[in-house]
Protein backbone atom coordinates (compact mmCIF):
# COMPACT_ATOMS: atom_id res chain seq x y z
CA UNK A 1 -16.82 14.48 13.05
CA UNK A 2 -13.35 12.91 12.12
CA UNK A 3 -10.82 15.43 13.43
CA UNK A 4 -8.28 16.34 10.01
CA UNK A 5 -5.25 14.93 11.88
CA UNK A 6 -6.98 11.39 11.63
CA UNK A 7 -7.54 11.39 7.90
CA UNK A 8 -3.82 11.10 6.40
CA UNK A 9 -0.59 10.61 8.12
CA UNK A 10 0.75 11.99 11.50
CA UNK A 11 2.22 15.12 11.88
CA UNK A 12 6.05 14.72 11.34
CA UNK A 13 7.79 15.03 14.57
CA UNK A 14 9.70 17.77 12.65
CA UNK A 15 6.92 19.86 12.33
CA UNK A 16 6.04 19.75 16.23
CA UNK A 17 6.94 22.00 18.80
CA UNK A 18 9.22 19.99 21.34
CA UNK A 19 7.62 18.44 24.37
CA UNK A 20 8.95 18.62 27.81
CA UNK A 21 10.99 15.04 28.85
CA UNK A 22 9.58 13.39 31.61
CA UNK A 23 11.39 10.59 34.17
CA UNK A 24 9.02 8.04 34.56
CA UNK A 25 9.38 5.00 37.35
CA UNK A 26 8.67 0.89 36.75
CA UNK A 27 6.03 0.10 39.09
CA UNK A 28 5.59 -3.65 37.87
CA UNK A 29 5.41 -5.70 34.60
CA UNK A 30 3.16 -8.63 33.07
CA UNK A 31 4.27 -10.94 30.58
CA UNK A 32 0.69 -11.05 28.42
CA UNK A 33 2.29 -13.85 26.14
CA UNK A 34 5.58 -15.08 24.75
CA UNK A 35 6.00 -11.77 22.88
CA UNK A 36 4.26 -9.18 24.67
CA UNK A 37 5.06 -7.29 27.91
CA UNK A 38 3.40 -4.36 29.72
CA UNK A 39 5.05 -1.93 32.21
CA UNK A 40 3.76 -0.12 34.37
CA UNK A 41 4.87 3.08 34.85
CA UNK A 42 4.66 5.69 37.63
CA UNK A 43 6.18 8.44 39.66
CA UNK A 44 6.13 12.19 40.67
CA UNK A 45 7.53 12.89 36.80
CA UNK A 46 4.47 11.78 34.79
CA UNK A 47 2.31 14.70 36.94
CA UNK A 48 0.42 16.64 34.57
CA UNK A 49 0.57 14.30 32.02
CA UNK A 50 -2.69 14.36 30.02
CA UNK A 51 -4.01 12.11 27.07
CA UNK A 52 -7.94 11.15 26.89
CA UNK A 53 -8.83 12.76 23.18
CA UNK A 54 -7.16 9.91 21.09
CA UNK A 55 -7.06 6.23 21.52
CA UNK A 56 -3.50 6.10 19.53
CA UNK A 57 -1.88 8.24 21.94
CA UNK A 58 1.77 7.40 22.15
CA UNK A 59 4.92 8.46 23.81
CA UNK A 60 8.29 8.54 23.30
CA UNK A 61 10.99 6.54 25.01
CA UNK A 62 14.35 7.83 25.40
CA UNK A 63 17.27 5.36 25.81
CA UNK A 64 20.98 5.91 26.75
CA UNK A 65 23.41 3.30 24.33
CA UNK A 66 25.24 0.73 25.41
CA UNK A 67 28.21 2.30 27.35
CA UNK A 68 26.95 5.53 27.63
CA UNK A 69 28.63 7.66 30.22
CA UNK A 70 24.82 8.72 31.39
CA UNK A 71 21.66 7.67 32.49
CA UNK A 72 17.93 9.00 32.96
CA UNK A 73 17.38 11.41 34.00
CA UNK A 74 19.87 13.21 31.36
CA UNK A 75 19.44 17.05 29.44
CA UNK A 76 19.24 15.41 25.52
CA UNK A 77 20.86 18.87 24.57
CA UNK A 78 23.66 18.45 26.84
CA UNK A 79 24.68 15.09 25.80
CA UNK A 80 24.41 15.79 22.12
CA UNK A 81 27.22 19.18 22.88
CA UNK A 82 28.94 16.88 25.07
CA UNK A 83 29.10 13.32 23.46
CA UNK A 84 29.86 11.76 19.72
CA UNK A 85 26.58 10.97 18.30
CA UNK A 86 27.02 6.73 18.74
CA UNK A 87 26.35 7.62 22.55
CA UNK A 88 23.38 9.99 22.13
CA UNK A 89 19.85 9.03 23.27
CA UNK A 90 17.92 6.53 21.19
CA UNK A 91 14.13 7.12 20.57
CA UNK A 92 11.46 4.80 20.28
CA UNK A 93 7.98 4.92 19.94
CA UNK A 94 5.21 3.20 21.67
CA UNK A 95 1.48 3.71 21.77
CA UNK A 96 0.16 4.55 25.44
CA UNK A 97 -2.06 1.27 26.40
CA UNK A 98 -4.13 3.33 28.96
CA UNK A 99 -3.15 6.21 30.85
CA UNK A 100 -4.97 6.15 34.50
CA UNK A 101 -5.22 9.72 35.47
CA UNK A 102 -6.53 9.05 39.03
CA UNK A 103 -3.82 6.83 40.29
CA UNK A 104 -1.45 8.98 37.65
CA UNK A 105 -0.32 5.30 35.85
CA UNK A 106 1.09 4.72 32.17
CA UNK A 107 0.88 1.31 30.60
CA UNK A 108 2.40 0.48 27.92
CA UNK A 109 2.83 -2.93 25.87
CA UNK A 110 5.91 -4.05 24.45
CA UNK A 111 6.48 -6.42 21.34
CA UNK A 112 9.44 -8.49 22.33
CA UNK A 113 12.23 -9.36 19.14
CA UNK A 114 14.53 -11.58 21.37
CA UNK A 115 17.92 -8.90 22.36
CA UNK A 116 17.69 -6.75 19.28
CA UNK A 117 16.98 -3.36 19.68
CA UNK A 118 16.38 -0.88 22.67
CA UNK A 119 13.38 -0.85 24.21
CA UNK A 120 12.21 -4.78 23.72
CA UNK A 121 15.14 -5.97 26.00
CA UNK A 122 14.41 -3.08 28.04
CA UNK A 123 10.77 -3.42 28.63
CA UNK A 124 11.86 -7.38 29.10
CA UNK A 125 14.19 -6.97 31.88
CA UNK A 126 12.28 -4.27 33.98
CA UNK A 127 11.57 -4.44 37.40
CA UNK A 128 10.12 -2.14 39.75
CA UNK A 129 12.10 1.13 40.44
CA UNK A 130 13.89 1.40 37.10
CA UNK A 131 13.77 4.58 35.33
CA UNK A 132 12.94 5.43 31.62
CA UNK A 133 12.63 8.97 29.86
CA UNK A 134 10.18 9.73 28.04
CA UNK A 135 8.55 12.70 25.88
CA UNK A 136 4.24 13.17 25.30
CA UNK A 137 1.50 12.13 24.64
CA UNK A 138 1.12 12.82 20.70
CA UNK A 139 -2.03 11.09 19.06
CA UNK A 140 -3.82 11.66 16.10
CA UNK A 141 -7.52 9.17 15.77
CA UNK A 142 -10.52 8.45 17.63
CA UNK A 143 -13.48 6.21 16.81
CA UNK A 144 -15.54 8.42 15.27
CA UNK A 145 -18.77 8.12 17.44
CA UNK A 146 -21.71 9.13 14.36
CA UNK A 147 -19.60 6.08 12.04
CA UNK A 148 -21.98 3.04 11.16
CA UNK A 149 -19.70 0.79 11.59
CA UNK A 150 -15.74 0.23 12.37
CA UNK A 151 -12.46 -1.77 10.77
CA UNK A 152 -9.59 -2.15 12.56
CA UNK A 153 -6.32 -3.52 11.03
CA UNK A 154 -2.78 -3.86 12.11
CA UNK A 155 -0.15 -6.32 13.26
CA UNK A 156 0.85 -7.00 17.32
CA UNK A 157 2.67 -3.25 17.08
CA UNK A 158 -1.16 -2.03 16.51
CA UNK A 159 -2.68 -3.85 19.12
CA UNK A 160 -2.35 -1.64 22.33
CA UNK A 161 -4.01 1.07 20.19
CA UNK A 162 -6.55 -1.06 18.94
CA UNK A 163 -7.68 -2.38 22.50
CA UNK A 164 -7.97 1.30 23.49
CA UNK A 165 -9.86 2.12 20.77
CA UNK A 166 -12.33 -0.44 21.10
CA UNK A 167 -13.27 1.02 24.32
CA UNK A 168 -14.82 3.85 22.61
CA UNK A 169 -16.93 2.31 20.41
CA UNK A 170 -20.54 3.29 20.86
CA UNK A 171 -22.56 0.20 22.04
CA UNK A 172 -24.31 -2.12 19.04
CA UNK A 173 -21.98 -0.59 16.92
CA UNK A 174 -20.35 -3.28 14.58
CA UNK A 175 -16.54 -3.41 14.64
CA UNK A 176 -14.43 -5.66 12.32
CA UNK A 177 -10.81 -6.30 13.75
CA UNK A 178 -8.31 -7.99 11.82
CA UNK A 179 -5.03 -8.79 13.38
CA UNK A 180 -1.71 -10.33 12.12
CA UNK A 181 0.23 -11.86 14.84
CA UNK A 182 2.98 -14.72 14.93
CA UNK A 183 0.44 -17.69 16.26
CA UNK A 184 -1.77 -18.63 18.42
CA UNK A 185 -0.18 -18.15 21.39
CA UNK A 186 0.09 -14.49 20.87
CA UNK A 187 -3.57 -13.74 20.49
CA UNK A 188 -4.86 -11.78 23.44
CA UNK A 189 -8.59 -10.76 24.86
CA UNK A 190 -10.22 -7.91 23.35
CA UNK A 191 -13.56 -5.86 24.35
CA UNK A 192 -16.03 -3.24 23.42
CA UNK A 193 -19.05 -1.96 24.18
CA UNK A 194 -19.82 -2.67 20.25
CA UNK A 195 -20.59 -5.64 18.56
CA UNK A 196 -17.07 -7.02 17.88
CA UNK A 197 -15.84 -9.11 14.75
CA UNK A 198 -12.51 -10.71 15.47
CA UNK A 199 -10.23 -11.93 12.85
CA UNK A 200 -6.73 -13.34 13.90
CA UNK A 201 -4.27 -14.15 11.19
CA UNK A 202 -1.41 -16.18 11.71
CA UNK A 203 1.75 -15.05 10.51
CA UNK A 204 3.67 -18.60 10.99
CA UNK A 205 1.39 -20.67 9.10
CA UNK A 206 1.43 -17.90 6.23
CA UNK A 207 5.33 -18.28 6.47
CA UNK A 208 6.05 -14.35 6.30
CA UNK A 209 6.13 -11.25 8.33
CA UNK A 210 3.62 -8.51 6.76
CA UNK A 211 2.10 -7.95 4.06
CA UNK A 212 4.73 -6.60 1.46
CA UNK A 213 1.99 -7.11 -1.49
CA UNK A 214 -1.76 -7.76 -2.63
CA UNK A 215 -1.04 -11.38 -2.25
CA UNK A 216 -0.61 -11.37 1.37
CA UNK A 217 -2.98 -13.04 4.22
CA UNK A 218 -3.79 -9.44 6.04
CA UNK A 219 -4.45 -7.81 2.97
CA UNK A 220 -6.78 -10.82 1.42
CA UNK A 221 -8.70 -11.48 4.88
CA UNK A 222 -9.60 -7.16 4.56
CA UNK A 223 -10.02 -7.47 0.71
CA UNK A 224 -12.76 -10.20 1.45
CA UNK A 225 -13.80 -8.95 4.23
CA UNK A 226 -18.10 -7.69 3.26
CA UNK A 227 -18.59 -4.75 4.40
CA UNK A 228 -21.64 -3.69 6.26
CA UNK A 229 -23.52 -1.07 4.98
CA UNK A 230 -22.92 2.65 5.87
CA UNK A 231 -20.24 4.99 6.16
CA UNK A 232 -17.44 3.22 8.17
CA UNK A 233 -14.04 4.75 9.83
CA UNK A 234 -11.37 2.50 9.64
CA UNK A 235 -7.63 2.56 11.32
CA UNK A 236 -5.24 1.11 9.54
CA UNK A 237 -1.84 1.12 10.76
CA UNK A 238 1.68 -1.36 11.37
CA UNK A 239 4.36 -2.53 8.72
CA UNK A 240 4.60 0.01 5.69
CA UNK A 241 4.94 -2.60 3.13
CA UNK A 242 0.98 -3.90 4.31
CA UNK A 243 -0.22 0.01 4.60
CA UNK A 244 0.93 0.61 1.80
CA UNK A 245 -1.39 -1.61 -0.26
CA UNK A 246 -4.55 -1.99 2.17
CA UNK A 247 -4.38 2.41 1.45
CA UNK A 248 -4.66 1.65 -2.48
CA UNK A 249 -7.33 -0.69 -1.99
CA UNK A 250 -9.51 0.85 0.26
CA UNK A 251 -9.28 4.50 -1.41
CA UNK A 252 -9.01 2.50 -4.89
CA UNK A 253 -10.79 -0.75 -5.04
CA UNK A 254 -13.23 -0.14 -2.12
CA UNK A 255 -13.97 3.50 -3.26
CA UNK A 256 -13.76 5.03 0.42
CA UNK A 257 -13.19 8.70 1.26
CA UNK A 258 -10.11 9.76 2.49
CA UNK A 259 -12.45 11.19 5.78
CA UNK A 260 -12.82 7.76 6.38
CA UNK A 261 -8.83 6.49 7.00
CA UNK A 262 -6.60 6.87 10.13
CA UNK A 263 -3.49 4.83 8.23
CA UNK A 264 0.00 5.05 8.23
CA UNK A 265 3.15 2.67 8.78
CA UNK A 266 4.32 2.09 12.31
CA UNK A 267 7.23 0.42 11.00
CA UNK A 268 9.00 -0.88 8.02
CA UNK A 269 10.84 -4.21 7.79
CA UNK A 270 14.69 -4.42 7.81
CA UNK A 271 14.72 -0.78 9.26
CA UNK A 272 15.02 0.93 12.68
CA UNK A 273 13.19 3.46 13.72
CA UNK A 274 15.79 6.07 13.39
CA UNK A 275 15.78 4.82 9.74
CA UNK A 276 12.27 4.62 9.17
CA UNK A 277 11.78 7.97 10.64
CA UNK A 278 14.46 9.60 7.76
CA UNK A 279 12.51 7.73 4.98
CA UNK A 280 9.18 8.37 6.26
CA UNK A 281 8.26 11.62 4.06
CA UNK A 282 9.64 10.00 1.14
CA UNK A 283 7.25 7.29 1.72
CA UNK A 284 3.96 9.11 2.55
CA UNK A 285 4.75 10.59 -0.92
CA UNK A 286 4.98 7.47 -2.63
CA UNK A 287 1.60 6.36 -1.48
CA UNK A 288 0.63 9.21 -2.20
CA UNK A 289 1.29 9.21 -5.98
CA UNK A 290 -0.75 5.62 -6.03
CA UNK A 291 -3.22 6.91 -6.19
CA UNK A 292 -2.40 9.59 -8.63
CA UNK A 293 -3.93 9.97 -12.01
């Protein structure tokens, strides 16, 4: 059955005990197109890491500023007693493409945004031997494997968990995917053992960047989307504004149970994720009185 994690919204970090940071080594990188990069990581510190229950695992990646006095491996506690807060650590989230637990490796894909923000121009510069902290794995959905049939949704933030997730779909079972990425050249190769449906929408010729209302291209390729017949489980994560409204119409228009949903906002436009993290509750509240009444 669907595990009760996978049916709302994550656990707030808040509410989590703290997880050990780890120093984890660049063993190579691989541009997959002009926006996307995976690295590689390695080394003695990711020893004992486990994931394998979710496919949306994810870890957190801990960055020293610009022109901080430090560098990984650092004690977070330390430099917040020691430091003014504009040099503490800055966290970002990314979803654990595959964890190899033979060869102990950690891949994880990285949506470039030019030199804005920490970990793109991070993950674009690496080369083999630099260093990154991070803290994990947390997750929260798997397929579930007694479903009829599967929908996917997100934008190029959801695709790394989407690709892992395919990989657990029972064989013959139907999946619909329906992706939102800039263009063309951003589409990527994606397998399961299922019978895959694979939508890509371009977000260039639509001339925006999510959807922010019912009007939008994700939301009207899922509205028209016909669904097969059964009881499906559907993940439905990326930009708030798009969450937001495919989580009234699925629950509303589409009449699913909420057993049915993995969704929640990866991001939200015009905010970091420090900010998006502080406004967060607020939010799962909001779209949470949608449905109200």
């Amino acid at each position: 059955m669907i595990g009760a994690m996978s049916t709302n919204f994550p656990v707030p970090d808040s509410a989590r005990p703290p997880r050990p940071t780890r120093l984890a080594i660049v063993l190579r990188s691989e541009r997959l197109n002009p926006s996307m990069v995976r690295v590689v990581l390695g080394g003695a510190g990711l020893e004992g890491f486990e994931a394998g229950e979710f496919t949306d695992h994810y870890v957190k990646l801990h960055f020293p500023p610009p022109g901080a006095p430090y560098a990984a491996p650092f004690d977070a506690a330390q430099v917040r007693i020691r430091y003014p807060s504009e040099l503490w650590p800055r966290t970002r989230t990314y979803t654990a493409q595959r964890w190899d637990p033979i060869e102990q490796l950690l891949s994880i894909d990285f949506v470039l945004h030019g030199d804005e923000g920490y970990a793109g121009p991070w993950a674009a510069a690496a080369k083999p031997g630099d260093r990154v902290q991070l803290s994990g794995p947390g997750g929260a959905y798997a397929p579930d494997p007694t479903a009829d049939w599967h929908l996917l949704v997100g934008d190029e933030s959801v695709l790394p968990a989407i690709s892992a997730s395919l990989q657990r779909i029972p064989a013959g079972v139907p999946v619909h995917v329906l992706a939102e990425v800039e263009g063309p050249a951003e589409e990527r190769e994606l397998a399961t053992p299922g019978e895959l449906h694979l939508s890509w929408i371009h977000r260039r010729a639509a001339g925006g960047l999510g959807a922010t209302s019912d009007k939008e291209p994700l939301f009207e390729a899922v509205a028209a989307l016909e669904f097969p017949p059964g009881r499906p489980h559907c993940f439905v994560h990326g930009e708030a504004g798009a969450v937001r409204a495919l989580r009234r119409h699925l629950l509303a228009d589409r009449g699913l149970p909420r057993e049915a949903l993995s969704i929640s906002g990866y991001w939200k436009r015009g905010r970091t994720e420090d900010g998006w993290r502080a406004e967060k509750p607020e939010w799962n509240r909001q779209v949470e009185a949608d449905l109200a009444g």
